[in-house]
N, C-alpha and C. Protein backbone atom coordinates (compact mmCIF):
# COMPACT_ATOMS: atom_id res chain seq x y z
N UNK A 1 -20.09 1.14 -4.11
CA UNK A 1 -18.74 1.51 -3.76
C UNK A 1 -18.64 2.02 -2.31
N UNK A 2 -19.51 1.75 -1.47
CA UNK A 2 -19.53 1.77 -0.25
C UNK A 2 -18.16 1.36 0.36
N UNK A 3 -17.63 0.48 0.04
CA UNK A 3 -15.93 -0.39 0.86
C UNK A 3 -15.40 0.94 0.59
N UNK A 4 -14.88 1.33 -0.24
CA UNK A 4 -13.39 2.71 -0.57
C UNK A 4 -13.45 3.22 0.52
N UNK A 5 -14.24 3.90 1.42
CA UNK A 5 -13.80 4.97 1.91
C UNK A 5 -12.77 4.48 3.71
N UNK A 6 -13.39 3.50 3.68
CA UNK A 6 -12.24 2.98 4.60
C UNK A 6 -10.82 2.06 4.05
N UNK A 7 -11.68 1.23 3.35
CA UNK A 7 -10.40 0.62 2.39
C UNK A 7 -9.46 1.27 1.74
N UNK A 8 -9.65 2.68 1.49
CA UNK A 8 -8.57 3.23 0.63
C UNK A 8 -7.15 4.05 1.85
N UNK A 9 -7.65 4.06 3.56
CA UNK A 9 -6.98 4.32 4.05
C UNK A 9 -5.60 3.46 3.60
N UNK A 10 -5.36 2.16 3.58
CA UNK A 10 -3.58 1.46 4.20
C UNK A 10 -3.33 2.05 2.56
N UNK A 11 -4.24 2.72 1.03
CA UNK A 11 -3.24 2.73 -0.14
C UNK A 11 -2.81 4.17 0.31
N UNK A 12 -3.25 5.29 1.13
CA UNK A 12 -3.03 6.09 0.92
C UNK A 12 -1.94 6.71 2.39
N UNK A 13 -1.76 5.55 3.17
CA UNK A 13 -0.76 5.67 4.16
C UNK A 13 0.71 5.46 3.06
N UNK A 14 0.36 3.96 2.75
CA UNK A 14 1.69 4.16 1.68
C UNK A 14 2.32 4.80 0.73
N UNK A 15 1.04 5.70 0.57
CA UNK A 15 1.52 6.66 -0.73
C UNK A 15 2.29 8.12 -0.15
N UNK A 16 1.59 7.99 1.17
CA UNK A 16 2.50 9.29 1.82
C UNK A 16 3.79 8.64 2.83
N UNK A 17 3.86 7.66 2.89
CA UNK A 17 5.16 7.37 3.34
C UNK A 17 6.25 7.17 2.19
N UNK A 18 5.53 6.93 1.45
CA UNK A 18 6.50 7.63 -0.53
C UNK A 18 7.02 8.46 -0.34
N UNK A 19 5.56 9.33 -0.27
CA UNK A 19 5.70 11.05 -0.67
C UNK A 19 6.87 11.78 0.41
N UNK A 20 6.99 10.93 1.47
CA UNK A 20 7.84 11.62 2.26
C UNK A 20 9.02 11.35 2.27
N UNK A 21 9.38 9.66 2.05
CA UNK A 21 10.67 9.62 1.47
C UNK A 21 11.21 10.57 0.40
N UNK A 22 10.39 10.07 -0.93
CA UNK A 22 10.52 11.25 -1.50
C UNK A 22 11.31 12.42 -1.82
N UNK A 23 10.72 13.21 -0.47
CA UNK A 23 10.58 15.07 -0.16
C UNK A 23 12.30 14.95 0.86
N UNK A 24 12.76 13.86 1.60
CA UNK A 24 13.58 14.11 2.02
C UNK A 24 14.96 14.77 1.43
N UNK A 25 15.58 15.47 1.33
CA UNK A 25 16.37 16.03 0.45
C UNK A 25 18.23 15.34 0.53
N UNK A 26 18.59 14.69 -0.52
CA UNK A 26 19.91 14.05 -0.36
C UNK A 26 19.71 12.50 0.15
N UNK A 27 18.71 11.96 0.26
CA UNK A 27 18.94 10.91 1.14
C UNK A 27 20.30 9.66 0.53
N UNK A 28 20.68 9.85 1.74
CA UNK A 28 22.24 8.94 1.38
C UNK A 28 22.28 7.46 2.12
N UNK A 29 22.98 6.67 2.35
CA UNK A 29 23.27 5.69 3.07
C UNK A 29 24.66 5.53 3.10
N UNK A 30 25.21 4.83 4.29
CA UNK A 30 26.85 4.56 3.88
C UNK A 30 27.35 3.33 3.64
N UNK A 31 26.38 2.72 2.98
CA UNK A 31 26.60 1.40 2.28
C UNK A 31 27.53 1.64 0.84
N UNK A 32 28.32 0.60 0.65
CA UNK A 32 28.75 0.63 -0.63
C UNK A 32 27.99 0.41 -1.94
N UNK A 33 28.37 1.61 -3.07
CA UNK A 33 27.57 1.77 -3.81
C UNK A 33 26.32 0.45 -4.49
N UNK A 34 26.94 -0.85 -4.88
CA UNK A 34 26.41 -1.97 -5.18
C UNK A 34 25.07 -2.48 -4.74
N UNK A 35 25.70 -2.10 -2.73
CA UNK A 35 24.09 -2.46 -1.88
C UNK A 35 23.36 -1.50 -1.91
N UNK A 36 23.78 -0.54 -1.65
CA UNK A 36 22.90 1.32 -2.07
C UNK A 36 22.07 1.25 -3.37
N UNK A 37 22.44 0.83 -4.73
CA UNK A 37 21.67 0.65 -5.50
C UNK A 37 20.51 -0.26 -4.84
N UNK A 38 21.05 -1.43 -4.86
CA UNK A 38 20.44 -2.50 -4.59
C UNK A 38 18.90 -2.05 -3.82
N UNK A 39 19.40 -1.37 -2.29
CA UNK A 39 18.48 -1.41 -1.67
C UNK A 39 17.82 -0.40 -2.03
N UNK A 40 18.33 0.42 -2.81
CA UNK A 40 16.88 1.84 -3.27
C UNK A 40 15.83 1.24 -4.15
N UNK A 41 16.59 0.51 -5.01
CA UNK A 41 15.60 -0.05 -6.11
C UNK A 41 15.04 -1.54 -5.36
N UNK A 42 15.10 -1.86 -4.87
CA UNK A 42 14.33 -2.99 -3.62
C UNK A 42 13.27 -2.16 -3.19
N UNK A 43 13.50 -0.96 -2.46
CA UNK A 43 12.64 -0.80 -1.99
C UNK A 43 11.77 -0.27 -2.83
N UNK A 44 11.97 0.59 -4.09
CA UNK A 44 10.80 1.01 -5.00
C UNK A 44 9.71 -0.40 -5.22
N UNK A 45 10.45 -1.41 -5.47
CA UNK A 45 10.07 -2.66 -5.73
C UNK A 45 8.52 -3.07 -4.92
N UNK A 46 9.75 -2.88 -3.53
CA UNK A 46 8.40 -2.80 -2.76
C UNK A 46 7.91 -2.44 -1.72
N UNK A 47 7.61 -1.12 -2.07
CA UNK A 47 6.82 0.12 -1.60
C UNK A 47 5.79 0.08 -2.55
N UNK A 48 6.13 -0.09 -3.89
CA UNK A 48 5.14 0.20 -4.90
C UNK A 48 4.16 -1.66 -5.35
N UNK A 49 4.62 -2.52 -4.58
CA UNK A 49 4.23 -4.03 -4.67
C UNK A 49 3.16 -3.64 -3.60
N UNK A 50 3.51 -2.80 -2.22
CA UNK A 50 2.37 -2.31 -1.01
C UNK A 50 1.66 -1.61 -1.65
N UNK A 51 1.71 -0.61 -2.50
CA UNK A 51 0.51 0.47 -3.34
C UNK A 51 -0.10 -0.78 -4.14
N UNK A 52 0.15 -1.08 -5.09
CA UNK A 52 -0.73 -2.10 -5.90
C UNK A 52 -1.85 -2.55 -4.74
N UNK A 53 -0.96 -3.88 -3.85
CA UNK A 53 -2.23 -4.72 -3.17
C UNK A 53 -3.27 -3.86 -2.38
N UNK A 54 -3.04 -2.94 -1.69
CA UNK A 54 -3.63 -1.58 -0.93
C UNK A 54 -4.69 -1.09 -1.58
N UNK A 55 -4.23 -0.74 -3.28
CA UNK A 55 -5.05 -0.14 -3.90
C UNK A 55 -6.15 -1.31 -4.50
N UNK A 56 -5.63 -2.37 -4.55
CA UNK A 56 -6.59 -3.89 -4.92
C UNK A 56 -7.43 -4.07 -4.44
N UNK A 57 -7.35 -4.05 -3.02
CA UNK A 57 -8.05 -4.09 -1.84
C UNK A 57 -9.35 -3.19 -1.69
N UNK A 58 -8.79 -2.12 -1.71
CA UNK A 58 -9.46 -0.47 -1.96
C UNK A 58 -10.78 -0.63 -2.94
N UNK A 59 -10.56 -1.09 -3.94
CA UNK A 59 -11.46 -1.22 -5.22
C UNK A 59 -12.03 -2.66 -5.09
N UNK A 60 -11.47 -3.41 -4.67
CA UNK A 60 -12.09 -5.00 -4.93
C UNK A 60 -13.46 -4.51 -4.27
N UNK A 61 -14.50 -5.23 -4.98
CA UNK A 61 -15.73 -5.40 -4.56
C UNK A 61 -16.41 -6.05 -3.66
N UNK A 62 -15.91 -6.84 -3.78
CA UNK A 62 -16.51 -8.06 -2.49
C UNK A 62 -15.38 -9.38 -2.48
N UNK A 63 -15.73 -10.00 -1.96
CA UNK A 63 -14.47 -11.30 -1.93
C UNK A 63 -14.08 -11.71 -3.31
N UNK A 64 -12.55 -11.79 -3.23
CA UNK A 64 -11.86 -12.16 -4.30
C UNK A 64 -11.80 -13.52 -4.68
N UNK A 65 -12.47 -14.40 -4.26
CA UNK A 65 -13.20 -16.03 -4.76
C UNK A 65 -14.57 -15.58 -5.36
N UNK A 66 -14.97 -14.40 -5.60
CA UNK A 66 -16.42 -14.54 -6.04
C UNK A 66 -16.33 -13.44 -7.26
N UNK A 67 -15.11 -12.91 -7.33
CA UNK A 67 -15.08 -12.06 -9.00
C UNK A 67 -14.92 -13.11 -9.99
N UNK A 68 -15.46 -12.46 -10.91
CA UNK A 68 -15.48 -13.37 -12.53
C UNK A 68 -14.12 -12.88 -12.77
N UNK A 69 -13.46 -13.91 -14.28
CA UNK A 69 -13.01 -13.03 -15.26
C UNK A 69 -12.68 -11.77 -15.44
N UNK A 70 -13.65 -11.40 -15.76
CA UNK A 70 -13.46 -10.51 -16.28
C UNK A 70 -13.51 -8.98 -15.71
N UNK A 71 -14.27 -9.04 -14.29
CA UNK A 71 -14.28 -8.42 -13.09
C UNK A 71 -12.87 -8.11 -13.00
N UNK A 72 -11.84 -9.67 -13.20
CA UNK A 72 -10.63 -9.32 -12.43
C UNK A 72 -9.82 -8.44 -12.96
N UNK A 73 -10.15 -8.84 -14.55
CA UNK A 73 -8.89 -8.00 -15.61
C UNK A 73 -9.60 -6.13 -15.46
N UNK A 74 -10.73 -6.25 -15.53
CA UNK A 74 -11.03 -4.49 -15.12
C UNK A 74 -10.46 -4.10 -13.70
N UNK A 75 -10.57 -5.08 -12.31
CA UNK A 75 -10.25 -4.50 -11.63
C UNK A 75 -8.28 -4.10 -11.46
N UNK A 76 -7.74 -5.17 -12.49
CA UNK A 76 -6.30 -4.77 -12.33
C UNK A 76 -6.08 -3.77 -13.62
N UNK A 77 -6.73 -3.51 -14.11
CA UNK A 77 -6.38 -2.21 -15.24
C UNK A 77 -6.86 -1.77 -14.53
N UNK A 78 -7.83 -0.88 -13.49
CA UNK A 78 -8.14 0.02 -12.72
C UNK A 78 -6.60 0.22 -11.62
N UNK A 79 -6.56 -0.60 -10.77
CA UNK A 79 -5.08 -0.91 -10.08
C UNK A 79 -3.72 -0.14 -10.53
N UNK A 80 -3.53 -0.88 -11.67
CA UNK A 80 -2.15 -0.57 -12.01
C UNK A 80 -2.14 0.81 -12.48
N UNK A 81 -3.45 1.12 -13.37
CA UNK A 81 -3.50 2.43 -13.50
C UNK A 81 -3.10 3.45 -12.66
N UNK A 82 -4.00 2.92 -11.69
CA UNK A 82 -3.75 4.29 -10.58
C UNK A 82 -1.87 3.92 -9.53
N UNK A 83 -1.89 3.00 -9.96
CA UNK A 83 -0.66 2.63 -9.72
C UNK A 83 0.72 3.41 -10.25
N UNK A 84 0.42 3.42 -11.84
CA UNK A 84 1.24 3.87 -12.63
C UNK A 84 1.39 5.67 -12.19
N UNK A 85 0.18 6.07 -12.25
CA UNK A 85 -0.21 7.49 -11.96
C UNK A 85 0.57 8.09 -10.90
N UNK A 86 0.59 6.78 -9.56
CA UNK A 86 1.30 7.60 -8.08
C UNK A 86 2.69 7.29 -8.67
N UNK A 87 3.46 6.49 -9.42
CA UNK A 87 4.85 5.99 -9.72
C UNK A 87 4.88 7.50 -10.49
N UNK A 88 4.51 7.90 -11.29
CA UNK A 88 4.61 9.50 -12.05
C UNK A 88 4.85 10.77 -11.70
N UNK A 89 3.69 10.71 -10.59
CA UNK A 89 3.20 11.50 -9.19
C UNK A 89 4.94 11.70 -8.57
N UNK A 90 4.85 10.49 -7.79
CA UNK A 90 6.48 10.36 -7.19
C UNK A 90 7.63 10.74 -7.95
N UNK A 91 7.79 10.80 -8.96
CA UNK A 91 9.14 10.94 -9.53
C UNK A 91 8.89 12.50 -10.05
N UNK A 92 8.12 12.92 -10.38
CA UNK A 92 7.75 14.63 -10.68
C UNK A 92 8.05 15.21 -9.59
N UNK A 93 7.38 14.71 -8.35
CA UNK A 93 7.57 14.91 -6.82
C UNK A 93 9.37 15.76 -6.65
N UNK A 94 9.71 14.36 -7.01
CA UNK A 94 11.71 14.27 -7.04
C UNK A 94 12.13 15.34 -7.46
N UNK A 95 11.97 16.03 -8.39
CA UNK A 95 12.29 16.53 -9.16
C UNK A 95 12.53 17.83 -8.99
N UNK A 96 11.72 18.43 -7.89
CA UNK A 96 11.70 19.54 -7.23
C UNK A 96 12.35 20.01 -5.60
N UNK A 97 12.80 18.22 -5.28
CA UNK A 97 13.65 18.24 -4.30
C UNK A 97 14.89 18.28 -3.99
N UNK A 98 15.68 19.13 -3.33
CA UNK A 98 17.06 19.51 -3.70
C UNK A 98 17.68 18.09 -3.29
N UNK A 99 18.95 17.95 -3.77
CA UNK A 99 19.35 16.75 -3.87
C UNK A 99 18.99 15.34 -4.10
N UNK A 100 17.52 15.21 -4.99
CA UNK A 100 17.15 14.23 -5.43
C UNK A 100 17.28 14.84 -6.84
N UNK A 101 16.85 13.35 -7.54
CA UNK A 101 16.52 13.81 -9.24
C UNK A 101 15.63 12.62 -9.77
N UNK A 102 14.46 12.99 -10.66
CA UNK A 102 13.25 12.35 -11.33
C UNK A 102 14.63 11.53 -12.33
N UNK A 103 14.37 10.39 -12.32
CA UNK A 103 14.83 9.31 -12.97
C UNK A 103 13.64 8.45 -13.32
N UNK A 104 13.38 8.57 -14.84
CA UNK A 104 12.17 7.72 -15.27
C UNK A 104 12.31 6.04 -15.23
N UNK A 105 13.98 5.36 -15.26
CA UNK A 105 14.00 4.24 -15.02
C UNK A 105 13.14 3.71 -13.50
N UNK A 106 13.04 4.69 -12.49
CA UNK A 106 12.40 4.51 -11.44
C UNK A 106 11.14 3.80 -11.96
N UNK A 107 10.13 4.14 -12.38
CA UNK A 107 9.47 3.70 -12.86
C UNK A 107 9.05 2.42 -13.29
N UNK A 108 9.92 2.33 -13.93
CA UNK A 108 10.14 0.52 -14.19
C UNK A 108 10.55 -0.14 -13.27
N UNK A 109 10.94 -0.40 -12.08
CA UNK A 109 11.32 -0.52 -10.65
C UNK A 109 9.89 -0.46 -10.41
N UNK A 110 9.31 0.48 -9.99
CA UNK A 110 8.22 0.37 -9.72
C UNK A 110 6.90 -0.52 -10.22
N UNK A 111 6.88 -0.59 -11.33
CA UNK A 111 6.41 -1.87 -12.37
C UNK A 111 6.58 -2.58 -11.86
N UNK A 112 7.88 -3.22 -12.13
CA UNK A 112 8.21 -4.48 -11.12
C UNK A 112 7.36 -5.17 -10.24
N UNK A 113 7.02 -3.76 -9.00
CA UNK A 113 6.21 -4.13 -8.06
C UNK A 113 5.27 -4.50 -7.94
N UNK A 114 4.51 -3.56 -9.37
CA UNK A 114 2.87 -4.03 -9.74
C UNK A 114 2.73 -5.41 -10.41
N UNK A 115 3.84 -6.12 -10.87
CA UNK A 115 3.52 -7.19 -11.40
C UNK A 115 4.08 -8.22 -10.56
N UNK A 116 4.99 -7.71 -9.31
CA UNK A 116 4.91 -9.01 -8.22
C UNK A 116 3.90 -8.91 -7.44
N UNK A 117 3.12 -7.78 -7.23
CA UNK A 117 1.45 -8.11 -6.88
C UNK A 117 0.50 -8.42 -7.52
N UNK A 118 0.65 -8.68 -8.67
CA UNK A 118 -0.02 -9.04 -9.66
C UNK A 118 -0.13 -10.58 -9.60
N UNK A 119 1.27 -10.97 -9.34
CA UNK A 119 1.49 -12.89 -9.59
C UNK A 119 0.99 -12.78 -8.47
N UNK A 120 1.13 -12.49 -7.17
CA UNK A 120 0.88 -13.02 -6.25
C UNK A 120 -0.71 -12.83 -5.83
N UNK A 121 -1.46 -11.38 -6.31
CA UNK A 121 -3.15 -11.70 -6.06
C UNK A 121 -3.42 -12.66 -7.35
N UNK A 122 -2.92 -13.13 -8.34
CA UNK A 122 -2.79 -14.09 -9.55
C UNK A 122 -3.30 -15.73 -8.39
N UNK A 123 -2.03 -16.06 -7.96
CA UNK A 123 -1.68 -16.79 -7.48
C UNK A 123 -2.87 -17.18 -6.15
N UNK A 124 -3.47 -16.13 -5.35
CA UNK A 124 -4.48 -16.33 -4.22
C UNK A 124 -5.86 -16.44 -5.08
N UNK A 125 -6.04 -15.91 -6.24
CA UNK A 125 -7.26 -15.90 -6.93
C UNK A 125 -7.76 -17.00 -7.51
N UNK A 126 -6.90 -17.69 -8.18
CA UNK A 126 -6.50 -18.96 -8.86
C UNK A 126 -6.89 -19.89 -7.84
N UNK A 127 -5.77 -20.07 -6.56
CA UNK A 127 -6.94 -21.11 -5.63
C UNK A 127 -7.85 -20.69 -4.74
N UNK A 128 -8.23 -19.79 -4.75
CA UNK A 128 -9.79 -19.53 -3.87
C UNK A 128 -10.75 -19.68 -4.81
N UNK A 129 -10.04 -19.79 -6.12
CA UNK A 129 -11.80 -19.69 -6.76
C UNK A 129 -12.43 -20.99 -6.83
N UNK A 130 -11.09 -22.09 -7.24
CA UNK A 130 -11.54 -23.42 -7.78
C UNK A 130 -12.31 -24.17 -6.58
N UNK A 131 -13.49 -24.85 -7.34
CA UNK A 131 -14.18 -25.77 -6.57
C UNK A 131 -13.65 -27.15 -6.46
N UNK A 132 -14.07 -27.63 -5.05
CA UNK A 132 -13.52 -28.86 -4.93
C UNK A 132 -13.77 -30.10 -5.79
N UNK A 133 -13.06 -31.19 -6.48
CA UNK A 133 -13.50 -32.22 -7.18
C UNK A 133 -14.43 -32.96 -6.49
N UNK A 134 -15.48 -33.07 -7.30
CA UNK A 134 -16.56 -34.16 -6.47
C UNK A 134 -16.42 -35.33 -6.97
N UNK A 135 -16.16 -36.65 -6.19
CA UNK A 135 -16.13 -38.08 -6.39
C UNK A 135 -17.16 -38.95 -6.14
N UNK A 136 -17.68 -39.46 -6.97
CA UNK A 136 -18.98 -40.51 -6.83
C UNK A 136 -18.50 -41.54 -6.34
């Protein structure tokens, strides 16, 4: 586990550019309510789609064409885990900040994110691994 200690820097930039949104107290926009939703829960989407791959990264072992199976499914239950944990983290966070409020639907927003990084290291894993067809 030599990689983490530099690799885990870009999960833990994003987790404090969370933490600081976050901590800001009231944050408003003067968009109409529709896009205001829109874009808060966009961005949980993906802020928390940047924590997943960050934290993927962080833990992956060596090149992601050379994990097995079953390597992969431990390394994304390791992932999302700690994924789920900072989405928890963050909204407890809220909760103590004046003019915000812990909303557990956040959460699921945040999900979201882990499973559009999910299709998409899905999606890079899938063709880096396959070998080329050989033709006689």
């Amino acid at each position: 586990m030599k990689h983490i200690p530099y690799r885990i820097l870009p999960a833990v930039c994003i987790f404090t550019l969370t933490w600081y949104l976050s901590s800001v107290p009231g944050l408003q926009s003067d968009f109409m309510p529709v896009i205001d939703f829109t874009l808060r829960k966009g961005a949980h989407m993906v802020i928390f789609m940047l924590q997943y791959l960050t934290l993927f990264y962080a833990l992956l072992p060596n090149n992601i064409s050379t994990i097995s199976y079953d390597e992969w499914n431990e390394l994304h239950i390791h992932t999302a885990t700690w994924c789920l944990l900072l989405a928890l983290l963050d909204e407890w966070h809220q909760a103590f900040v004046p003019g915000r409020t812990a909303i557990p639907m956040d959460v699921v927003y945040d999900s979201i994110g882990f499973l559009l990084a999910y299709c998409l290291l899905f999606i890079i894993w899938n063709g880096v691994r396959r070998k080329p067809i050989k033709r006689g």
